[in-house]
Protein backbone atom coordinates (compact mmCIF):
# COMPACT_ATOMS: atom_id res chain seq x y z
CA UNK A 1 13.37 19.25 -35.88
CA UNK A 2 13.33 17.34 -38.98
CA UNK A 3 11.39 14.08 -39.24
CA UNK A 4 9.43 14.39 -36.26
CA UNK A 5 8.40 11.14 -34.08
CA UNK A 6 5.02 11.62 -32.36
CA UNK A 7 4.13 8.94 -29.69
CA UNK A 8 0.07 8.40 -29.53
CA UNK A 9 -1.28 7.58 -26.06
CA UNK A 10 -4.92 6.60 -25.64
CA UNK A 11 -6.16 7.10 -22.17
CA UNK A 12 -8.75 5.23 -19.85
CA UNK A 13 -10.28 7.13 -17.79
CA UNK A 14 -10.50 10.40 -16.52
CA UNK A 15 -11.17 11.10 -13.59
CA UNK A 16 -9.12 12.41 -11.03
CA UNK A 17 -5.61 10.71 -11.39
CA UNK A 18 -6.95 10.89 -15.62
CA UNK A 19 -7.09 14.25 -15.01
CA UNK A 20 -3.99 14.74 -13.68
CA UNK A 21 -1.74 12.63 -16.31
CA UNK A 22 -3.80 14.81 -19.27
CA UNK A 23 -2.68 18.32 -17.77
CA UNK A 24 0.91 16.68 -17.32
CA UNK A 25 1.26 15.64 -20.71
CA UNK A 26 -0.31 18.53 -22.38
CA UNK A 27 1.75 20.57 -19.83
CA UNK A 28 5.46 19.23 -20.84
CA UNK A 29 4.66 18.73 -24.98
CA UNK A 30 7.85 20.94 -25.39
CA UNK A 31 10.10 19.45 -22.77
CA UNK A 32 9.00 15.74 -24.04
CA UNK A 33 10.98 15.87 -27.41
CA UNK A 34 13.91 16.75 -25.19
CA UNK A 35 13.36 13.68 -22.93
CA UNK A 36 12.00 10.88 -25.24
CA UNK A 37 13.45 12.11 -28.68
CA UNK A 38 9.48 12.25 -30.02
CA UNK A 39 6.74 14.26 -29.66
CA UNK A 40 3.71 12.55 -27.57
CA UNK A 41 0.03 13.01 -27.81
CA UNK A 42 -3.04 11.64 -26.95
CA UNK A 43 -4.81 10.64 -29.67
CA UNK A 44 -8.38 9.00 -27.56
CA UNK A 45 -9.85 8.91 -23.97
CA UNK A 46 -11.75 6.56 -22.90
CA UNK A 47 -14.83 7.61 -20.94
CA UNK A 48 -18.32 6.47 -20.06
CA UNK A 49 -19.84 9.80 -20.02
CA UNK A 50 -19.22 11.17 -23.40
CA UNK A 51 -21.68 14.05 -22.88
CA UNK A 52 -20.40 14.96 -19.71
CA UNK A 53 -18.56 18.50 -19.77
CA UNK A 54 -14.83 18.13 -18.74
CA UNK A 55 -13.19 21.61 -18.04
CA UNK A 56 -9.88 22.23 -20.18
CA UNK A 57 -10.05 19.05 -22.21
CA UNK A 58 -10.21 18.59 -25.96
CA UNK A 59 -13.66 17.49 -26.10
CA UNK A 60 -12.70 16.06 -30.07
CA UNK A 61 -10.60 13.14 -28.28
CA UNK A 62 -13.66 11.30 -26.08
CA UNK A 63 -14.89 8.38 -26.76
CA UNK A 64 -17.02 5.65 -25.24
CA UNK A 65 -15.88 2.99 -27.36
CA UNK A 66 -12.65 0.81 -26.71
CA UNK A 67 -12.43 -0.49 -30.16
CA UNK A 68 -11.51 3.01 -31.27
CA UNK A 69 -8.22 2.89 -29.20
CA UNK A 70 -7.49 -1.01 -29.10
CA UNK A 71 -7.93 -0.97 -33.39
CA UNK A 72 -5.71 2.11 -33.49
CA UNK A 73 -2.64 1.10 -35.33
CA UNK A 74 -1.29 4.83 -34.29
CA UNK A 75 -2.00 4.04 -30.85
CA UNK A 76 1.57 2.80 -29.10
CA UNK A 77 0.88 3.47 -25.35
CA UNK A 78 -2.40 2.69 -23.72
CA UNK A 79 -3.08 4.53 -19.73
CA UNK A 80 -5.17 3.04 -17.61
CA UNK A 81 -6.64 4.84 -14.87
CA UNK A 82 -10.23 3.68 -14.56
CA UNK A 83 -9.26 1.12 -11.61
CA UNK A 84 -11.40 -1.41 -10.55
CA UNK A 85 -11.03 -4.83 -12.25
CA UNK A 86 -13.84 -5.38 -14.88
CA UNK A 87 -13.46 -3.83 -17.35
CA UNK A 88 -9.70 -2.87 -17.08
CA UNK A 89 -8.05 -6.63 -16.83
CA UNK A 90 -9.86 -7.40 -19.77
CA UNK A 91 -8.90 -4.00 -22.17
CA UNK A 92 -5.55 -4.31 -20.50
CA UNK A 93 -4.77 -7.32 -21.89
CA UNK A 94 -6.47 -6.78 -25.05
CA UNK A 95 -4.23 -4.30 -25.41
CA UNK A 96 -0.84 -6.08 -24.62
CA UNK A 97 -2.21 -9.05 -26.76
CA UNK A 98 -2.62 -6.30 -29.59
CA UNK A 99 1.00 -4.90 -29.05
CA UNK A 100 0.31 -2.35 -27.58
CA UNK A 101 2.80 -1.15 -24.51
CA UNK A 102 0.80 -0.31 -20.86
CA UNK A 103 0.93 1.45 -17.78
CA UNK A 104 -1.43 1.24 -14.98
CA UNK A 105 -2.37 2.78 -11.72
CA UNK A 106 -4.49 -0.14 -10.93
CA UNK A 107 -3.59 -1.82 -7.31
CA UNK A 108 -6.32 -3.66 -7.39
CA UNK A 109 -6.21 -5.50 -10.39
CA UNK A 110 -2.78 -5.59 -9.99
CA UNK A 111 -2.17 -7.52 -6.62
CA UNK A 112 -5.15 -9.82 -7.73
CA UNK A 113 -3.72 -10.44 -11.25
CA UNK A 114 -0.79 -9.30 -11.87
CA UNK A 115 1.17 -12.43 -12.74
CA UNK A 116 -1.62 -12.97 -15.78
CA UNK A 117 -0.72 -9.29 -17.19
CA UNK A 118 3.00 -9.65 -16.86
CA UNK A 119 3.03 -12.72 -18.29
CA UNK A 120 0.86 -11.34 -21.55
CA UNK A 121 3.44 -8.75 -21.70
CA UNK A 122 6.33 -10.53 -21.41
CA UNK A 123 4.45 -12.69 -24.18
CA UNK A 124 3.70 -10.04 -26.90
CA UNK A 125 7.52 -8.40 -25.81
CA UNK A 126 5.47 -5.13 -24.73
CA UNK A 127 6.23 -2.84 -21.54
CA UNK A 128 3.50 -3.36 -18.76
CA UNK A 129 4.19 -0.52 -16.14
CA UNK A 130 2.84 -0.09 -12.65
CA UNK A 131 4.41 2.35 -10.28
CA UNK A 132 1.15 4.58 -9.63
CA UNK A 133 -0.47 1.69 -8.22
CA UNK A 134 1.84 1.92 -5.29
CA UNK A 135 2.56 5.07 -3.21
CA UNK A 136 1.42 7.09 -5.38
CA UNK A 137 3.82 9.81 -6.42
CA UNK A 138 7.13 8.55 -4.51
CA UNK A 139 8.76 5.89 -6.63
CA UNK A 140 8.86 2.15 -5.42
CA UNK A 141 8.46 -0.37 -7.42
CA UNK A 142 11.35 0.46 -9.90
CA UNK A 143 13.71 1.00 -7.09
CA UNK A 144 12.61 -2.43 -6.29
CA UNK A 145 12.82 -4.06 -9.61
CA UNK A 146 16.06 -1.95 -11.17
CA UNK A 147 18.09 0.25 -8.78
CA UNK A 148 18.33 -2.09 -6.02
CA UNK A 149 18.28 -5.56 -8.15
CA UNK A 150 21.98 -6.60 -6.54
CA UNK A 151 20.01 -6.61 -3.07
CA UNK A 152 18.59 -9.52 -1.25
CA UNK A 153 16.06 -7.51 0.39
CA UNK A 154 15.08 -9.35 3.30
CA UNK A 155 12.49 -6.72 5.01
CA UNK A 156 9.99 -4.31 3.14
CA UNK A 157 7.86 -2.15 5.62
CA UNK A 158 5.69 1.19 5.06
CA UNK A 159 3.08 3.59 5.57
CA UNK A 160 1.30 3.36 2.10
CA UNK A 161 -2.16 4.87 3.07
CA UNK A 162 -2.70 8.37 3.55
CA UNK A 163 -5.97 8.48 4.52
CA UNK A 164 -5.32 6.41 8.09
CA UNK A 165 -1.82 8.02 8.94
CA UNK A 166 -3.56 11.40 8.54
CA UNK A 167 -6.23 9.83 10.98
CA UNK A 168 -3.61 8.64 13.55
CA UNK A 169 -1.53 11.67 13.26
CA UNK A 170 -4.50 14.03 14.60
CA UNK A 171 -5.84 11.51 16.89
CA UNK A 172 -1.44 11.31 18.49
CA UNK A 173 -1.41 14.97 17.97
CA UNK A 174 -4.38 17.15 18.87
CA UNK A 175 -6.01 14.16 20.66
CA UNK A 176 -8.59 13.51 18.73
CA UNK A 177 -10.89 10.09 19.17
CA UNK A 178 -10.96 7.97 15.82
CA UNK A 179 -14.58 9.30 14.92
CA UNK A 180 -13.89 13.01 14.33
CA UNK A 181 -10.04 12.09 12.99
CA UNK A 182 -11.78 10.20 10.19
CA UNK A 183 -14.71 13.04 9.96
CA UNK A 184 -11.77 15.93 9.20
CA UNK A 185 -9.86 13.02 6.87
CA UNK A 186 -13.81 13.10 5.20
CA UNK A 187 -14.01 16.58 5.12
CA UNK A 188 -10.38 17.63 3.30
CA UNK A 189 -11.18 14.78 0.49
CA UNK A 190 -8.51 11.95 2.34
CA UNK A 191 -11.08 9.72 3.23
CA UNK A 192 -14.01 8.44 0.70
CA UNK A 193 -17.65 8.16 1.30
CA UNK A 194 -16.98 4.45 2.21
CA UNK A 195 -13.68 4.41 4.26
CA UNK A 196 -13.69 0.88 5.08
CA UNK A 197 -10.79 -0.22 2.26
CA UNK A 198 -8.91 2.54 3.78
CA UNK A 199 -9.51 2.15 7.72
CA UNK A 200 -9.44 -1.62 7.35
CA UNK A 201 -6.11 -2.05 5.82
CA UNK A 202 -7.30 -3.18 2.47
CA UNK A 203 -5.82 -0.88 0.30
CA UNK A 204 -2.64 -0.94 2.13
CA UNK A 205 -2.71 -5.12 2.05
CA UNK A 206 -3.34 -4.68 -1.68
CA UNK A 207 0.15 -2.35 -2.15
CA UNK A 208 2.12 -4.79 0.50
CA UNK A 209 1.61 -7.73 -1.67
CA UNK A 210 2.55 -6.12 -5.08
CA UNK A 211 5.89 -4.66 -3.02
CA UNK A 212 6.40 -7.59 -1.74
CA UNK A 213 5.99 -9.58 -4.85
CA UNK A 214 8.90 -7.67 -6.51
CA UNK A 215 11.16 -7.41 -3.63
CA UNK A 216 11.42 -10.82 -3.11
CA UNK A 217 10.96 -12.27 -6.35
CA UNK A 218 8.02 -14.95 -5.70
CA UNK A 219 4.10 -14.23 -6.31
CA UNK A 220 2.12 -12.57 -3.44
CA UNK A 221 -1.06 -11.88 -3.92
CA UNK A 222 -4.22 -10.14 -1.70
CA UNK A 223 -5.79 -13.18 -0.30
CA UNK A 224 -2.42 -13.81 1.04
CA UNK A 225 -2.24 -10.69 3.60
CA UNK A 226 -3.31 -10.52 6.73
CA UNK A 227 -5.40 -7.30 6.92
CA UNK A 228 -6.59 -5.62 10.30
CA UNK A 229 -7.29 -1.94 10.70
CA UNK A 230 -7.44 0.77 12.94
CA UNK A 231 -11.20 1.18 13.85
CA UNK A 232 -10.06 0.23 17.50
CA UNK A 233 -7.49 2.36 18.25
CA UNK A 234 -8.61 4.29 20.81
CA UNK A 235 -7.15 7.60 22.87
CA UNK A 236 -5.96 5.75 25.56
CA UNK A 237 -3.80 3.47 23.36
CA UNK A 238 -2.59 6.76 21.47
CA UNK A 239 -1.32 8.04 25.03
CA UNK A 240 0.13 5.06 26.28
CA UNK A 241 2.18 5.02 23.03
CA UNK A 242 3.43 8.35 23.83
CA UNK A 243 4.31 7.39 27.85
CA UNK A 244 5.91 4.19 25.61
CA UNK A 245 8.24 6.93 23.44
CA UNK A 246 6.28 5.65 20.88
CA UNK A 247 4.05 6.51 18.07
CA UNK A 248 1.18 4.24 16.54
CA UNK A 249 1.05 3.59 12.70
CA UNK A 250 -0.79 1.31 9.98
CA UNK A 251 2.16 -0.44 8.46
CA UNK A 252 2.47 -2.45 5.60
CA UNK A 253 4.69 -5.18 6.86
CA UNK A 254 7.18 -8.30 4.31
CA UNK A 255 9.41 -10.27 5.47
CA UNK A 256 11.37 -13.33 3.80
CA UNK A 257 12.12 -15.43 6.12
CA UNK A 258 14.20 -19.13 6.04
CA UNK A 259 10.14 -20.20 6.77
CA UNK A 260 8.98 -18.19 4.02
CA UNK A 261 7.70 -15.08 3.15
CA UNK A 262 5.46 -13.08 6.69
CA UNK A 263 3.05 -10.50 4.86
CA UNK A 264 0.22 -8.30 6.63
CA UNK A 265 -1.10 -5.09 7.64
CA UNK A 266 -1.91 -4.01 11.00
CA UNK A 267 -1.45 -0.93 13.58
CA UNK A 268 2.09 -0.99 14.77
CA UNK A 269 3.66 1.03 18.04
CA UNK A 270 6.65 2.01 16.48
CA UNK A 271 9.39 3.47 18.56
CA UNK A 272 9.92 7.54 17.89
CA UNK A 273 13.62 6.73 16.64
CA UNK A 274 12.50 4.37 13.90
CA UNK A 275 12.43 7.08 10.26
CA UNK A 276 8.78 5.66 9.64
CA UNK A 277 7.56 7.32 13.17
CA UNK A 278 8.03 10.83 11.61
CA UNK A 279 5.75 10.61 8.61
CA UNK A 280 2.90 12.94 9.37
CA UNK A 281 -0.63 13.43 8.06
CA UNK A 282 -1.28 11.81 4.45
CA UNK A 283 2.42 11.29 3.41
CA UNK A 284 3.62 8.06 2.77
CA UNK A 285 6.43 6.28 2.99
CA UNK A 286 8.21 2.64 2.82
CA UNK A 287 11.49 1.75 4.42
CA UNK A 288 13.64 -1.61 2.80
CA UNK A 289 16.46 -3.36 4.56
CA UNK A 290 18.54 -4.89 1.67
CA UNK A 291 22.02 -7.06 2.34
CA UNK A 292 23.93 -4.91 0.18
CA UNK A 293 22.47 -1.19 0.52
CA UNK A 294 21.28 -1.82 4.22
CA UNK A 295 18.78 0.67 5.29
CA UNK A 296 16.79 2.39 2.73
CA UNK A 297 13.47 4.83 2.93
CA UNK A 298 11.59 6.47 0.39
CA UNK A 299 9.17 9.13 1.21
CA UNK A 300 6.41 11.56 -0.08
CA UNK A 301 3.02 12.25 -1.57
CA UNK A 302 1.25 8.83 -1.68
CA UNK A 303 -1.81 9.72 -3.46
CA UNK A 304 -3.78 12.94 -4.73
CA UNK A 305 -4.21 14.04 -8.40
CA UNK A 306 -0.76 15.32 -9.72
CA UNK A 307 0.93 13.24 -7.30
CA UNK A 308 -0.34 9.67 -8.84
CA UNK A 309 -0.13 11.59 -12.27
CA UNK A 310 3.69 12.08 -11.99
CA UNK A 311 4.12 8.20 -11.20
CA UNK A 312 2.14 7.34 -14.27
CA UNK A 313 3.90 9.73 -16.07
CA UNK A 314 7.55 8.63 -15.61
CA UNK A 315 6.56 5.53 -16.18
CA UNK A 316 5.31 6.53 -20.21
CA UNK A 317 8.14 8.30 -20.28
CA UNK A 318 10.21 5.10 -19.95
CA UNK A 319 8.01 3.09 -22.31
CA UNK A 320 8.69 6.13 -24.68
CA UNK A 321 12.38 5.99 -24.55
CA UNK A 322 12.05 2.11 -25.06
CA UNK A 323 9.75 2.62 -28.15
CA UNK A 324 12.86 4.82 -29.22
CA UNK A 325 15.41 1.98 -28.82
CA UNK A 326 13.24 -0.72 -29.89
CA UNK A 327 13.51 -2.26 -26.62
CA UNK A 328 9.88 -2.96 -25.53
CA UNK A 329 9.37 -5.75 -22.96
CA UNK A 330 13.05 -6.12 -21.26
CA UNK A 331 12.26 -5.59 -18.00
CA UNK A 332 8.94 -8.02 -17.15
CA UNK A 333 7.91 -10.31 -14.45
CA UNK A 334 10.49 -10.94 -11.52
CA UNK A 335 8.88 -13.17 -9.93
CA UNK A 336 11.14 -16.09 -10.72
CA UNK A 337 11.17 -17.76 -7.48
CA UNK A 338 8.23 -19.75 -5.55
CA UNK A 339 8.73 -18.99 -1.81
CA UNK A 340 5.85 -20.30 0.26
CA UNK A 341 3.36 -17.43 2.48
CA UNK A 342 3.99 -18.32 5.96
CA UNK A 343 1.06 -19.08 8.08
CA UNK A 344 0.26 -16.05 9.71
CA UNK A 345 -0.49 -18.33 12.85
CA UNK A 346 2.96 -19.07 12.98
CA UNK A 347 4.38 -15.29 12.69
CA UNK A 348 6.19 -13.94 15.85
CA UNK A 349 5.15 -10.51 17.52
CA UNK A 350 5.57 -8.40 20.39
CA UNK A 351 1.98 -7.03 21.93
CA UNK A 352 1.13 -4.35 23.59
CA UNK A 353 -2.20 -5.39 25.89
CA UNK A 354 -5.25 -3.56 27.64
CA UNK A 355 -7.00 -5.73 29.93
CA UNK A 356 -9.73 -4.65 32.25
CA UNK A 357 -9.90 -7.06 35.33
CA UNK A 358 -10.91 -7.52 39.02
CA UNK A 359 -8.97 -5.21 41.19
CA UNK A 360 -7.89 -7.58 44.36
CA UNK A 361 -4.47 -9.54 45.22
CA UNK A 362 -3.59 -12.60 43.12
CA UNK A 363 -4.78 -11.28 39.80
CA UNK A 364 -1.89 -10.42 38.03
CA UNK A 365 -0.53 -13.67 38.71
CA UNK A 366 -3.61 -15.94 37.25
CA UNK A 367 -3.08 -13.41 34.39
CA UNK A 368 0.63 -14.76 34.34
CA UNK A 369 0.12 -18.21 34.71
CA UNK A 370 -2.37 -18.40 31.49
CA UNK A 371 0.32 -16.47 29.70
CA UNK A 372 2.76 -18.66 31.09
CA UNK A 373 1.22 -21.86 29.52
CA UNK A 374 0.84 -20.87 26.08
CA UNK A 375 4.25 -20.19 26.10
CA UNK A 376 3.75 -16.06 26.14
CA UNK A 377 6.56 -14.43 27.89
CA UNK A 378 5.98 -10.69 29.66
CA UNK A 379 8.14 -8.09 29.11
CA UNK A 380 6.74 -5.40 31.45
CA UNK A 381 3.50 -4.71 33.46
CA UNK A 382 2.24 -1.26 34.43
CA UNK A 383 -1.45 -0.90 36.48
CA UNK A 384 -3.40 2.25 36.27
CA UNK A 385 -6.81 3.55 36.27
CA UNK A 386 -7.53 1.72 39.30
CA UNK A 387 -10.42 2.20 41.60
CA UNK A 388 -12.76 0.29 44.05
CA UNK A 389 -13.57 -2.82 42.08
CA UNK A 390 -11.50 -2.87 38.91
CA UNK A 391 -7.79 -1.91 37.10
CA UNK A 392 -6.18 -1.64 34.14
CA UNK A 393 -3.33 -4.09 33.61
CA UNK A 394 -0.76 -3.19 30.84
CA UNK A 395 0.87 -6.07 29.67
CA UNK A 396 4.05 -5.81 26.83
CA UNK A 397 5.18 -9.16 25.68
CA UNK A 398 8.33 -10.45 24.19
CA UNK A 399 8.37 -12.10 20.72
CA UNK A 400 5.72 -14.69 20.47
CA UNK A 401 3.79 -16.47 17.93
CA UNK A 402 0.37 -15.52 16.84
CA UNK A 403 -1.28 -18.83 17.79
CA UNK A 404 0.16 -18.96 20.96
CA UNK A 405 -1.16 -14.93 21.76
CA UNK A 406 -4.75 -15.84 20.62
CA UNK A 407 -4.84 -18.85 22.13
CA UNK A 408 -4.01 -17.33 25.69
CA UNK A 409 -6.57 -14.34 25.13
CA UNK A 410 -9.11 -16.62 23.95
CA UNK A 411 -8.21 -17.91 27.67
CA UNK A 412 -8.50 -15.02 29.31
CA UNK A 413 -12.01 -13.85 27.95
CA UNK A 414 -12.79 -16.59 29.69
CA UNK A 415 -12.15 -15.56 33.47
CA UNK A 416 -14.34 -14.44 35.85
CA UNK A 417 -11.45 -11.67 36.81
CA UNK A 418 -11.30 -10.46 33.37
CA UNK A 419 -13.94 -7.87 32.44
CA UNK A 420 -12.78 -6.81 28.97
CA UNK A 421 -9.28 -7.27 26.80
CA UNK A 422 -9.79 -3.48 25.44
CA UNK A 423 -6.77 -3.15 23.23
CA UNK A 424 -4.53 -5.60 21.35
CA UNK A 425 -1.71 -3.93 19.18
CA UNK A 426 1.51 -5.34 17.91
CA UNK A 427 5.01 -3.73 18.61
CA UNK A 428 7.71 -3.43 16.03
């Protein structure tokens, strides 16, 4: 082909998801001519390491210096993949404030400072792409921000962390306690050395607020999410979700509301019907109600080498094709709106109880009385495990506000009839 384009990429970082966008690129240099109208390469990588040996990598292209990418006139597209948010906030923006078009994996940085990125894009009229740092490999955020733009998405909910729906899925399937489900998730690379970001609902809180951000056009970030994990779930609560029909998952859940917009993380029984009950081991997926498409689910791979590599990878492929057209920078921050977070406190639930109490007459009905005043209404009751001195009381509630749950279990710990409130878990 005559006259040639070439598109130079520098890369930061390589490690695994690194890894993985390298062997795509160098994989597809034929096919990328046919899909961008250029040839791409990769001109630097970033690394800190530089005498490190890298198997199947052009050792000619390290570097451990960032000038040598950011003062590369050549240099069009800059990948980061390094994560964390020193250094990569401040090269990222460097770069955009250089011209330079972007595209980040980064969740982290990205639900913490993403408004402060966009904007220096949107600034310098340079494309700063994301949709690695959510899900992984199954596409989200530009379904968000492009396909289903004519929506007024009112409801944004998901499984987007692998490592604790592969945990729950043994632990619901071959009955496994949460200790040796997280051991296996250890042992086949799902879970890090440190799980807690994972098993605490951090790193789902941190993709929840950048969905959430797009979907309904005003800011969310981190700080905003309420975050609880599933360290507590516990065998018994695993097979009273099945007696329930039901299965037990860490969602991801966003809401705009007329009150403003409900955000959080936390261990969900979810009915066997609902499409989000099926997703097994370390898939992911997230399910959107819009007003125009209605019911919408996308599901897949939400994290692994090649996976996160693919995400990155459409995602210079579109900066590409806008290099092409000399349209860098059209599609920026959509955040144009300023809807308030709603107090968690204020959020309405259904909750699925385990209380240990006194086994004798008149019980059940203190227990209703305190739930009575605090304006908690039961939906069922079910008593097992019962034996000389104490029982089990299974309570489900209606729809009730946070404040007023925690208020009447801070109530109950409190009674000399009540031994232990062993599980509480919210219903979708």
């Amino acid at each position: 082909m005559e006259n040639q384009k070439t598109v130079k990429v520098g890369l930061i970082g390589l490690g695994t998801v690194g890894t993985g966008v390298y062997k795509l690129i160098q994989k597809n240099q034929v096919e990328m001519v046919q899909k961008i109208g250029a040839q791409m390469e990769i001109a630097k990588i970033l690394v800190h390491n530089i005498e490190k040996k890298r198997e199947g990598v052009d050792a000619s292209l390290l570097t451990n210096r960032w000038e040598d990418i950011l003062e590369d006139k050549d240099i069009s597209i800059v990948i980061e993949v390094m994560g964390g948010i020193e250094p990569a906030k401040s090269m990222i923006l460097d770069a955009l404030n250089a011209g330079k078009n972007v595209v980040s994996a980064n969740k982290d940085l990205i639900a913490e400072h993403g408004k402060e990125l966009l904007d220096a894009a949107q600034k310098n009229k340079v494309d700063f792409l994301y949709e690695a740092a959510v899900a992984g490999g199954i596409p989200i955020i530009r379904p968000l921000k492009q396909c289903l733009a004519g929506n007024e998405i009112s409801e944004v909910i998901g499984i987007v962390n692998g490592t604790t729906n592969y945990i729950l899925t043994k632990m619901f399937e071959e009955g496994m306690d949460f200790g040796a489900a997280l051991a296996k998730a250890t042992e086949l690379g799902y879970a890090e050395a440190d799980p807690t970001a994972d098993v605490e609902g951090l790193d789902a809180g941190r993709k929840v607020a950048i969905m959430a951000s797009i979907a309904f056009h005003s800011r969310v970030v981190f700080s905003d999410v309420y975050t609880e994990g599933i360290t507590k779930i516990t065998a018994k609560d695993i097979a009273y979700a099945k007696e329930f029909d039901s299965v037990i998952k860490l969602l991801g859940v966003a809401h705009n509301t007329e009150g403003g917009i409900e955000v959080a993380v936390y261990p969900m029984l979810l009915h066997k019907d609902h499409p989000l009950a099926s997703v097994r081991d370390s898939f992911n997926a997230v399910f959107v109600h819009g007003d125009a498409v209605d019911d919408a689910m996308f599901y897949g791979r939400g994290a692994g080498e090649l996976p996160t590599a693919s995400a990155v990878m459409g995602d210079i492929i579109d900066v590409a094709r806008d290099i092409d057209y000399g349209c860098n920078g059209r599609i920026s921050c959509t955040c144009y709106r300023n809807t308030p977070i709603k107090d968690f406190a204020e959020i309405r639930n259904k909750f699925f109880l385990r209380i240990q109490v006194v086994n004798e007459p008149g019980v059940l009905a203190r227990i209703a009385s305190v739930f009575g005043d605090h304006k908690v209404s039961i939906a069922r009751v079910i008593q097992k495990n019962a034996q000389d001195k104490m029982a089990e009381l299974v309570i489900v509630t209606e729809k009730v506000k946070e404040y007023h749950m925690q208020d009447a279990l801070n109530d109950l710990k409190g009674m000399d009839i009540v031994s232990e409130i062993s599980s509480v878990i919210r219903e979708y």
